[in-house]
N, C-alpha and C. Protein backbone atom coordinates (compact mmCIF):
# COMPACT_ATOMS: atom_id res chain seq x y z
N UNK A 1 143.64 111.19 55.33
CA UNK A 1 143.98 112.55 55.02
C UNK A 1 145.30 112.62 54.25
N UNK A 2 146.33 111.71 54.58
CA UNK A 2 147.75 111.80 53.77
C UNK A 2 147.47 111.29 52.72
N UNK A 3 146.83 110.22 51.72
CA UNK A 3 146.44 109.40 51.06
C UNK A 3 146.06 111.06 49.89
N UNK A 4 144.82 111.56 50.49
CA UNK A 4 144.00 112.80 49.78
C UNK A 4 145.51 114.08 49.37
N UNK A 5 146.39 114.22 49.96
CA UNK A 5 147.15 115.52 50.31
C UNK A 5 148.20 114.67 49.07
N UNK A 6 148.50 113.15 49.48
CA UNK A 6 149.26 112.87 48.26
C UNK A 6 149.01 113.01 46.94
N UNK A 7 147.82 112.39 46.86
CA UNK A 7 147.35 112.56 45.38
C UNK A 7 146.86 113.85 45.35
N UNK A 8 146.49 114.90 45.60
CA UNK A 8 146.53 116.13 45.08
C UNK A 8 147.96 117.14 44.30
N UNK A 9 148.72 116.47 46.00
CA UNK A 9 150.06 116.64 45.42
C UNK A 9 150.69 116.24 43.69
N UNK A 10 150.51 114.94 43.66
CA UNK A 10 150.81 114.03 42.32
C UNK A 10 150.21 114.63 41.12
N UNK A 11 148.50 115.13 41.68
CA UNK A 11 147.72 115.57 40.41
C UNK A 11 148.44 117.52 40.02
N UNK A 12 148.54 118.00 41.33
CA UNK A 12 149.32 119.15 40.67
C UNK A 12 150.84 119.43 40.24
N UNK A 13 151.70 118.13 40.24
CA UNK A 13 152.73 118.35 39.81
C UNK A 13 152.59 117.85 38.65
N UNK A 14 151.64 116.91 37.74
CA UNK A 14 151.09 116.31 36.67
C UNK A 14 150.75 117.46 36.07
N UNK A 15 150.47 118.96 36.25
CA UNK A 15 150.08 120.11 35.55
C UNK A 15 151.17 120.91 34.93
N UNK A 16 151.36 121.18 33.43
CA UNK A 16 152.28 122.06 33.23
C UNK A 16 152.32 123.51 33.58
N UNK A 17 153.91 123.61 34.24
CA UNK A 17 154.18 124.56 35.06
C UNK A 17 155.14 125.55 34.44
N UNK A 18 154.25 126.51 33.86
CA UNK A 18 154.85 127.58 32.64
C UNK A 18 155.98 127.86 33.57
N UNK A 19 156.41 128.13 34.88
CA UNK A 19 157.43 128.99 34.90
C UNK A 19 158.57 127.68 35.21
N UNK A 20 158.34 126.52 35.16
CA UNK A 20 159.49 125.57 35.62
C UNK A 20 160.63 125.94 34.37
N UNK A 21 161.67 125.05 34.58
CA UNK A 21 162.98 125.59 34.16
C UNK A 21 163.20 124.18 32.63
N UNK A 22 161.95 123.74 32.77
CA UNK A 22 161.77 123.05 31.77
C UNK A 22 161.03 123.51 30.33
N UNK A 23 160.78 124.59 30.80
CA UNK A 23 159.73 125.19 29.59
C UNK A 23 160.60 125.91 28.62
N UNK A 24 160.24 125.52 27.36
CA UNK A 24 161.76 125.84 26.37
C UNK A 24 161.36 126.32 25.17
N UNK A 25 162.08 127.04 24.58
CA UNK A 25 161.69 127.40 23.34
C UNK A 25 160.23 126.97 22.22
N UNK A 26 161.12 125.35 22.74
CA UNK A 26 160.10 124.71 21.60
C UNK A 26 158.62 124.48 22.03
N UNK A 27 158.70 124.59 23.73
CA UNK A 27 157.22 124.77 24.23
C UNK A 27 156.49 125.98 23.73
N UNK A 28 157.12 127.31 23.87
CA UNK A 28 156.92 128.80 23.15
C UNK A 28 156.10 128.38 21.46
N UNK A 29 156.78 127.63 21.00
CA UNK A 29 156.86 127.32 19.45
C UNK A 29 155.06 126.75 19.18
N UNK A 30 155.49 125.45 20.10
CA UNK A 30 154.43 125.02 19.88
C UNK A 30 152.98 125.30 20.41
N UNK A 31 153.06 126.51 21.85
CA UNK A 31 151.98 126.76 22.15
C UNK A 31 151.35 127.64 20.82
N UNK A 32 152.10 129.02 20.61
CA UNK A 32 151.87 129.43 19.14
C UNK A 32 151.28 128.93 18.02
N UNK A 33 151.92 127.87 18.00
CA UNK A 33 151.22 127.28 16.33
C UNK A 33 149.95 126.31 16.94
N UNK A 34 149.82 125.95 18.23
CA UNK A 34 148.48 125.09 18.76
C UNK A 34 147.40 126.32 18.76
N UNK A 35 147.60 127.69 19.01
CA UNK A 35 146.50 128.61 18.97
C UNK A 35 146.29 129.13 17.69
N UNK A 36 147.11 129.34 16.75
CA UNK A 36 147.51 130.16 15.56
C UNK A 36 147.79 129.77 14.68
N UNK A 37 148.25 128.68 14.65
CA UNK A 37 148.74 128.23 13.28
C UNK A 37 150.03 128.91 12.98
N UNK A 38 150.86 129.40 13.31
CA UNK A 38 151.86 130.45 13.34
C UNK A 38 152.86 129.64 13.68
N UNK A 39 153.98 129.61 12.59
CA UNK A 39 155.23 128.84 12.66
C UNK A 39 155.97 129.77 13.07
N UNK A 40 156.31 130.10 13.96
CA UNK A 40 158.07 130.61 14.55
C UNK A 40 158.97 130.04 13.64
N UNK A 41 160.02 131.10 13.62
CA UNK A 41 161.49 130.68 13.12
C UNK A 41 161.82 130.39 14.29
N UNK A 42 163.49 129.70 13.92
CA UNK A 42 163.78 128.71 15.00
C UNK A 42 164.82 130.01 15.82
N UNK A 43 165.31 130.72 15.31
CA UNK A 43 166.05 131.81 16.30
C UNK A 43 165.36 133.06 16.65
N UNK A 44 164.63 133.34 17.85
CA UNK A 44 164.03 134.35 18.40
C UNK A 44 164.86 134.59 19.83
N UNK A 45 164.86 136.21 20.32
CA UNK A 45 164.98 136.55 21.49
C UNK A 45 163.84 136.17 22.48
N UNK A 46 164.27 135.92 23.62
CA UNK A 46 163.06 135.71 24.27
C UNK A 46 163.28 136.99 25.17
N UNK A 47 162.02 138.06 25.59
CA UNK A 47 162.41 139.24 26.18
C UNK A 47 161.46 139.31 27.41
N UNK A 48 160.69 138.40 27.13
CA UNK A 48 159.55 138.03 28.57
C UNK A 48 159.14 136.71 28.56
N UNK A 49 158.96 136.06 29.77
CA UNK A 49 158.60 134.96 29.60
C UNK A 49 157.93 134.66 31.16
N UNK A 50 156.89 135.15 31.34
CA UNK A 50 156.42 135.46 32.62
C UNK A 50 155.20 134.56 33.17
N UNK A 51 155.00 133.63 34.08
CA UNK A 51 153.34 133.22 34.30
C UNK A 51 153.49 133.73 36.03
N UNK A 52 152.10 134.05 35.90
CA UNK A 52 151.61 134.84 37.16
C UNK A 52 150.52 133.72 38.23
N UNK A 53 150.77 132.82 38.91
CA UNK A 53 149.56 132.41 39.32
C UNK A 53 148.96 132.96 40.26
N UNK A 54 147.22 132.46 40.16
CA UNK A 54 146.36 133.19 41.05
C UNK A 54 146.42 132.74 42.51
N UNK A 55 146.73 133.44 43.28
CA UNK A 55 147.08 133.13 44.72
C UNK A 55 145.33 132.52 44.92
N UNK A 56 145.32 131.27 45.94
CA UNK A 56 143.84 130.99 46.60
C UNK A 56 143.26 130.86 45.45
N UNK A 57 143.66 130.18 44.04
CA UNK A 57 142.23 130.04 42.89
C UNK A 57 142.70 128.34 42.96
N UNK A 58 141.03 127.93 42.92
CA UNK A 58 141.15 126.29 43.01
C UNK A 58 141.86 125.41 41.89
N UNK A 59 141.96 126.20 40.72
CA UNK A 59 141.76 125.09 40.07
C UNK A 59 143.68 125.49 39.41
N UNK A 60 144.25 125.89 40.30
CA UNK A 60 145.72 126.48 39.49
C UNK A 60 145.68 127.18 38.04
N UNK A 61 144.77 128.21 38.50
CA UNK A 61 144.66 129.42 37.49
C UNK A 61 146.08 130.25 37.20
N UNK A 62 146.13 130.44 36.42
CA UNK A 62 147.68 131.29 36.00
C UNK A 62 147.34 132.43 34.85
N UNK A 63 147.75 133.74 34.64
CA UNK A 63 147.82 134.22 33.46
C UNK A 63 149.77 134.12 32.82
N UNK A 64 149.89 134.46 31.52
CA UNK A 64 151.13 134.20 31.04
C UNK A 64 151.33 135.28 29.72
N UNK A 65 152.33 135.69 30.38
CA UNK A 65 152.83 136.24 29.06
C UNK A 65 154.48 136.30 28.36
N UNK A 66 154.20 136.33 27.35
CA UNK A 66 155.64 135.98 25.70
C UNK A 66 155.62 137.55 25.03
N UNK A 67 157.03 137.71 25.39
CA UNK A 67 157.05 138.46 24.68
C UNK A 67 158.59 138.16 23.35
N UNK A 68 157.94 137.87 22.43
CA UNK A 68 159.77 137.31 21.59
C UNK A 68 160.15 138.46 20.39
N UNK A 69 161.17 138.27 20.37
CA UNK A 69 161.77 139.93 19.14
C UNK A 69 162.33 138.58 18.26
N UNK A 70 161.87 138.49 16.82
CA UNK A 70 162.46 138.03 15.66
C UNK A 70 163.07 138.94 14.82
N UNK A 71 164.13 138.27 14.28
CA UNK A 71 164.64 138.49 13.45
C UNK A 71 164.79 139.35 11.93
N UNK A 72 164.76 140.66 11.93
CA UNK A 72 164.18 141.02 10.53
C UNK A 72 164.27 140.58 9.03
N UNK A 73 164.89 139.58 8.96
CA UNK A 73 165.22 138.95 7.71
C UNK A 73 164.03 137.65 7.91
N UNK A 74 163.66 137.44 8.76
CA UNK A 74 162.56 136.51 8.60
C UNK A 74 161.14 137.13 8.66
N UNK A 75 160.96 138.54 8.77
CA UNK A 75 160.08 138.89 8.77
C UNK A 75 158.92 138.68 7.37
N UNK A 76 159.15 138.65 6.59
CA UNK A 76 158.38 138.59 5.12
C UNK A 76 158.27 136.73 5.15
N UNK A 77 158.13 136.27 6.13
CA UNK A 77 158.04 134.75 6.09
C UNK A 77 156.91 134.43 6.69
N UNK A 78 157.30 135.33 8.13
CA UNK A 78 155.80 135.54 8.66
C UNK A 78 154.46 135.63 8.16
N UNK A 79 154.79 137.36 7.76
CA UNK A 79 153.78 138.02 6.86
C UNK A 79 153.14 136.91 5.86
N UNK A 80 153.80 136.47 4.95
CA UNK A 80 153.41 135.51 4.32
C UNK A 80 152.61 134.55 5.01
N UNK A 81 153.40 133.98 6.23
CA UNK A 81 152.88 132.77 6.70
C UNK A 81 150.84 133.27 6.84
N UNK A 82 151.06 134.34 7.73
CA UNK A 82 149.20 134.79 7.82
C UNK A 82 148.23 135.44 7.39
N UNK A 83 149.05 135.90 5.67
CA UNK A 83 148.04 136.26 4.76
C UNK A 83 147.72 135.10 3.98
N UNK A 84 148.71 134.29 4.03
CA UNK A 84 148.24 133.02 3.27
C UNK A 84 147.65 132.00 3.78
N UNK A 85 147.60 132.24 5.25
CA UNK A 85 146.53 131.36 6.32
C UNK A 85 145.35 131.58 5.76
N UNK A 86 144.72 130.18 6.16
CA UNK A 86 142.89 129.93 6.17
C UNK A 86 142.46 130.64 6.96
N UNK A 87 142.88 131.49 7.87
CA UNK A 87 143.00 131.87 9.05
C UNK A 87 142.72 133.54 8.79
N UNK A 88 143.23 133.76 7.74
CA UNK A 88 142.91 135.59 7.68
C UNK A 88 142.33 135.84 7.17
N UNK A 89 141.94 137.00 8.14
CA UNK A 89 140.69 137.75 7.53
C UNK A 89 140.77 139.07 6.77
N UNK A 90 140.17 138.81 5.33
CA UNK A 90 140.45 139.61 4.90
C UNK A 90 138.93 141.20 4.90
N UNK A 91 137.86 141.02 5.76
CA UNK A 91 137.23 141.53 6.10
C UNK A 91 137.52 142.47 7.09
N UNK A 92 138.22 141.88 7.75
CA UNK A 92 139.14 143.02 9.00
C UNK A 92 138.26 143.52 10.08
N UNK A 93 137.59 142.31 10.57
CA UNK A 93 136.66 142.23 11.85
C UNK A 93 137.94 142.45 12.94
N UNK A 94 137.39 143.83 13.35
CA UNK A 94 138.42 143.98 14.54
C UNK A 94 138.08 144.22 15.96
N UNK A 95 136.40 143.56 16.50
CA UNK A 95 136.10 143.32 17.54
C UNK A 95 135.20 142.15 17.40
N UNK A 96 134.80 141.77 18.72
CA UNK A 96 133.72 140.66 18.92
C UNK A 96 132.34 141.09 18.52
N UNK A 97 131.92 142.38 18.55
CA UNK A 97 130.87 142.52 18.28
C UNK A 97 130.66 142.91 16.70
N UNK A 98 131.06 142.49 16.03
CA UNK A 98 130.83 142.42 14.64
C UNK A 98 130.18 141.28 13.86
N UNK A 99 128.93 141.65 13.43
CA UNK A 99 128.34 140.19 13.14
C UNK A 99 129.28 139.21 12.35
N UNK A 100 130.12 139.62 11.82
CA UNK A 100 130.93 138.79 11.24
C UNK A 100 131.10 137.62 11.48
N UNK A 101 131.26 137.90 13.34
CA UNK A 101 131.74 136.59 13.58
C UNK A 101 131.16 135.39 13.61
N UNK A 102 129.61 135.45 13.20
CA UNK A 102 128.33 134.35 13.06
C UNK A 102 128.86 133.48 12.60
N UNK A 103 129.72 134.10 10.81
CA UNK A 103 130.16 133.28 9.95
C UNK A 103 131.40 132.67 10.47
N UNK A 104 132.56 133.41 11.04
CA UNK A 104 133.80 133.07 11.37
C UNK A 104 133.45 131.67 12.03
N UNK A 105 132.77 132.10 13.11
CA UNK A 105 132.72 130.86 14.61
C UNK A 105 132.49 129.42 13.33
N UNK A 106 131.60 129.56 12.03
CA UNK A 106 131.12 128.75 11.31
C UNK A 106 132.22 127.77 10.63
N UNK A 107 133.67 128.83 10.11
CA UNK A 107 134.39 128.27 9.44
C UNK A 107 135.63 127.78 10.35
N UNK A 108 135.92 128.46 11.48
CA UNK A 108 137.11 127.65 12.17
C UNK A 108 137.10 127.51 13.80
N UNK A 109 137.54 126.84 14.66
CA UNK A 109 137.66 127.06 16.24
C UNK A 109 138.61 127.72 16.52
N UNK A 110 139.16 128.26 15.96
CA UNK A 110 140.49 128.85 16.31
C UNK A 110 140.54 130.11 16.48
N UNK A 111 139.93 131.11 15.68
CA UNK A 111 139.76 132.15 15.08
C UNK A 111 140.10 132.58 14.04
N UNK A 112 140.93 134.51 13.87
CA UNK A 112 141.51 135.30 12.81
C UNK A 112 142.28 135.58 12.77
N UNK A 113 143.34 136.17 12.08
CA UNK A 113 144.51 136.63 12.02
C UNK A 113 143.49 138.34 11.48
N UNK A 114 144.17 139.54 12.14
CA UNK A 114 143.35 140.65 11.21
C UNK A 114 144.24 141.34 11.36
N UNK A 115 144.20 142.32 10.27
CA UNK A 115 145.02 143.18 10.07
C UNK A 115 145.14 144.42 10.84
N UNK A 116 146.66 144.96 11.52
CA UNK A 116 146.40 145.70 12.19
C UNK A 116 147.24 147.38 11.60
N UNK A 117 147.50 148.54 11.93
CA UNK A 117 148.30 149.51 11.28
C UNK A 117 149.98 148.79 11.26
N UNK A 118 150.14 148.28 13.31
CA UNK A 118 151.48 148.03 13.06
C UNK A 118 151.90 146.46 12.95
N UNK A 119 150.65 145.70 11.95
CA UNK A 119 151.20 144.39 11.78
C UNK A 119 150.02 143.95 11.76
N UNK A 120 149.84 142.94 12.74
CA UNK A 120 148.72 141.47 12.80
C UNK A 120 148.50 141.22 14.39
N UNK A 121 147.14 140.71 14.30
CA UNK A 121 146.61 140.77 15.61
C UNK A 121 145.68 139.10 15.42
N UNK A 122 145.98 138.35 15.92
CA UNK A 122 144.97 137.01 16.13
C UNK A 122 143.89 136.99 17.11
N UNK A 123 142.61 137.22 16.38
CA UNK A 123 141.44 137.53 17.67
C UNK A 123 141.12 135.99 17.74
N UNK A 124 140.69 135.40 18.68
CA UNK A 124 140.57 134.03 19.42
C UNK A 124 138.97 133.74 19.07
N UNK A 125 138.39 132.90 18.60
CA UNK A 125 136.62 132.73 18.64
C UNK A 125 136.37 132.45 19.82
N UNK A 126 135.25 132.89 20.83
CA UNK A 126 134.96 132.84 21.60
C UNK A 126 133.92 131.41 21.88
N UNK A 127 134.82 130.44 21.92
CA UNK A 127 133.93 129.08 21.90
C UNK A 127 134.14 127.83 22.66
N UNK A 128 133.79 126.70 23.10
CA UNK A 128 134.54 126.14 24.50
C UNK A 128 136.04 125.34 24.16
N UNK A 129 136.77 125.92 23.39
CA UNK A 129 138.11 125.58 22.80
C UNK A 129 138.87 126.78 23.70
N UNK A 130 138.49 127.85 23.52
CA UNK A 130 138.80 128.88 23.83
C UNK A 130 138.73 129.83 24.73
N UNK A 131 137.69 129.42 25.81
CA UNK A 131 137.07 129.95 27.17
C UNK A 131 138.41 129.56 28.08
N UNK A 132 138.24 128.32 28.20
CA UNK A 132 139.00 128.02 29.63
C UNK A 132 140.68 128.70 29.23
N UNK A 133 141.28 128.97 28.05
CA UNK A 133 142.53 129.64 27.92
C UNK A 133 142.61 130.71 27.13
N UNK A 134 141.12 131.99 27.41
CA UNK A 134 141.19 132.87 26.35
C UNK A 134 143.10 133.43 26.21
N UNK A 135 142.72 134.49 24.60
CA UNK A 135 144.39 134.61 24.74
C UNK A 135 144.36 135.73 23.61
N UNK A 136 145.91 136.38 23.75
CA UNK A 136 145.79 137.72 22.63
C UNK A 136 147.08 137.74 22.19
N UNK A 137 146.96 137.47 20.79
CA UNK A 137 148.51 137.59 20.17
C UNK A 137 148.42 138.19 19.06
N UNK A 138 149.85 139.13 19.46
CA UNK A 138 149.85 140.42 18.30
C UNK A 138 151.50 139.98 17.81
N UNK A 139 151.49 140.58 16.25
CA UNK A 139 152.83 140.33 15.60
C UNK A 139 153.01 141.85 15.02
N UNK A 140 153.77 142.60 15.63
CA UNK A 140 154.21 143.96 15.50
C UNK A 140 155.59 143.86 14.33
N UNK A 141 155.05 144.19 13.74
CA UNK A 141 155.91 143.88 12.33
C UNK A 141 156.84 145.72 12.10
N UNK A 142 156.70 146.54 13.08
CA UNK A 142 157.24 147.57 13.27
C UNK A 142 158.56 147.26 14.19
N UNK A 143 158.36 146.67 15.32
CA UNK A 143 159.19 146.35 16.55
C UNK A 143 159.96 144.89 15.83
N UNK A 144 159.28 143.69 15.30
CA UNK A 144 159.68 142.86 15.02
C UNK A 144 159.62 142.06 16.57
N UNK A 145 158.54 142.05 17.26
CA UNK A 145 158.12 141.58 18.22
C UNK A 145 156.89 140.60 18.32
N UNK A 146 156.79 139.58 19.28
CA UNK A 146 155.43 139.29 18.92
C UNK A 146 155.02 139.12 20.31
N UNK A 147 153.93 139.03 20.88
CA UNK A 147 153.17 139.35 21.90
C UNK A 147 152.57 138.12 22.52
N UNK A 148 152.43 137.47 23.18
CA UNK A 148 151.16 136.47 23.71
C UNK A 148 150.65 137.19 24.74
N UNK A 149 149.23 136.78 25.20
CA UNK A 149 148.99 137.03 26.68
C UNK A 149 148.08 135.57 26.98
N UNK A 150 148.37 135.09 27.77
CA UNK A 150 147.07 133.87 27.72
C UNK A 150 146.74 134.08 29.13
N UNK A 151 145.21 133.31 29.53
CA UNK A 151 144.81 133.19 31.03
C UNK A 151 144.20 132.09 31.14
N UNK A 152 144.68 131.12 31.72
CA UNK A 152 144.27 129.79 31.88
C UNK A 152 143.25 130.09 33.54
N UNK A 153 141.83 129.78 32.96
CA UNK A 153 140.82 129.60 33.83
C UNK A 153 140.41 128.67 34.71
């Protein structure tokens, strides 16, 4: 029984632990550009930085959310960065149920970048890349904010 309790132990401290005191900017950075393709500048506020885990879920389920305020002089870097992505859509599929996405799912795993009134919104393809950590990130180019929400399943 101690043998089983250890190695469980070992296997869940082997799991990254969004809220440890190790999780840093450049983790922020790079979860971003692993879903999005979305380069951060290197100076952002961080104004949330929250993971919630699911009390009693087996498998150390967590949801998480980012909330970061950039800089307005880097804003037109952005912009740039995801109209000039492979990544945007310039069709402006702005739900799942749009056949659109037949073709999308065809051309990337990642998803879209689509256009929104107050900025950009990255809809996620719904595919097994993307199940076990669906996720929603908006770039409010009004606020100069950008949004994550993820839920690791």
């Amino acid at each position: 029984m101690k043998k089983h309790f250890l190695l469980i132990l070992i296997l869940f401290n082997s799991c990254i632990d969004l809220t440890s005191s190790e999780w840093t900017k450049a983790d922020m950075v790079q979860l971003i550009h692993k879903k999005t393709d979305l380069s951060l500048p290197d100076r952002f506020k961080v104004l949330l930085d929250l993971a919630t885990h699911t009390e009693g879920a087996f498998d150390s389920d967590y949801s998480y959310q980012l909330t970061i305020e950039y800089d307005k002089l880097v804003e037109q870097e952005i912009i740039n960065q995801i109209i000039e992505s492979p990544l945007f859509d310039i069709t402006n599929a702005t739900n799942y149920n749009d056949p659109i996405w037949e073709l999308i799912q065809t051309k990337t795993q990642k998803g879209i970048w689509s256009h929104q009134e107050n900025g950009f919104k990255f809809l996620h393809c719904n595919n097994a890349i993307n199940r076990p950590e669906p996720f929603y990130l908006t770039v409010d180019t009004i606020t100069n904010k950008i949004s994550l929400n993820l839920t690791h399943l």
